[in-house]
Protein backbone atom coordinates (compact mmCIF):
# COMPACT_ATOMS: atom_id res chain seq x y z
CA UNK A 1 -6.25 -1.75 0.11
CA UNK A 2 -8.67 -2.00 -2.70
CA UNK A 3 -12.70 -0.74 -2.87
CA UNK A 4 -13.19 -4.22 -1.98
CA UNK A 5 -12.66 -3.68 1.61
CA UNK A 6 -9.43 -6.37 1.34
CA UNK A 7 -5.67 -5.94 1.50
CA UNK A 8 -3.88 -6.83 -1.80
CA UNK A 9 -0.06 -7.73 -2.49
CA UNK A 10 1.30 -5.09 -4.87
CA UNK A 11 4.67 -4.72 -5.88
CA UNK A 12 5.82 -1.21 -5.92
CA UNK A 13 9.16 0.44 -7.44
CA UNK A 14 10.29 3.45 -5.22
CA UNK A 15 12.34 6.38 -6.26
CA UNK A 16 14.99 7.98 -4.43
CA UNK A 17 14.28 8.79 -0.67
CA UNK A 18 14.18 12.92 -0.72
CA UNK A 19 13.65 14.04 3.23
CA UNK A 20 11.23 11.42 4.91
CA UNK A 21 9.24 11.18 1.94
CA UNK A 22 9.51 8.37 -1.42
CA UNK A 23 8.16 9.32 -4.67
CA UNK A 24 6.34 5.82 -6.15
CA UNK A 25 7.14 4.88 -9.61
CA UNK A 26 5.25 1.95 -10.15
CA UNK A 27 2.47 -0.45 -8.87
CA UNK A 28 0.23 2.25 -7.70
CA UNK A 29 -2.59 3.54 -9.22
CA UNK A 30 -4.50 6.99 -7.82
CA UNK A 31 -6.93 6.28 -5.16
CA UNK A 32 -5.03 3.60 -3.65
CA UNK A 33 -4.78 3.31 0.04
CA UNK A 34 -0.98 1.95 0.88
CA UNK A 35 -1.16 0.52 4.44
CA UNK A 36 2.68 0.90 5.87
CA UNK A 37 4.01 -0.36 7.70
CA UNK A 38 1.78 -3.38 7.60
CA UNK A 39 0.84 -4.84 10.82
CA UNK A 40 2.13 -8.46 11.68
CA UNK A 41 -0.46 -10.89 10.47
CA UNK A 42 -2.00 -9.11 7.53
CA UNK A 43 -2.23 -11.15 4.34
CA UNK A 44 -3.04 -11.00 0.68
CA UNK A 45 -7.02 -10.85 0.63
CA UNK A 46 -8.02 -9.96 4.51
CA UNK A 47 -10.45 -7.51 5.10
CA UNK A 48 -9.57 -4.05 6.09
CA UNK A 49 -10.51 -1.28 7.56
CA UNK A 50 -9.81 2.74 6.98
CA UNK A 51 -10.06 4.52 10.12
């Protein structure tokens, strides 16, 4: 999710699973919100809400 207020499609590059827990490599930049798992339905560009 973006400041927008709208979900956005990134492609992300995951390292090795250590515990429950996946360290991301790529595609993410601080302050991002990842929503996962995404709910069925939710598409490049709908709004969003952080609760």
């Amino acid at each position: 999710m973006e400041a927008s207020g709208r979900a956005h499609l990134h492609w992300v590059r995951l390292g090795p699973a250590q515990d429950d827990q996946r360290e991301a490599l790529s595609g993410l930049e601080a302050g991002q919100v990842v929503i996962s798992p995404p709910p069925a339905g939710l598409r490049d560009g709908m709004p969003v809400e952080v609760k």
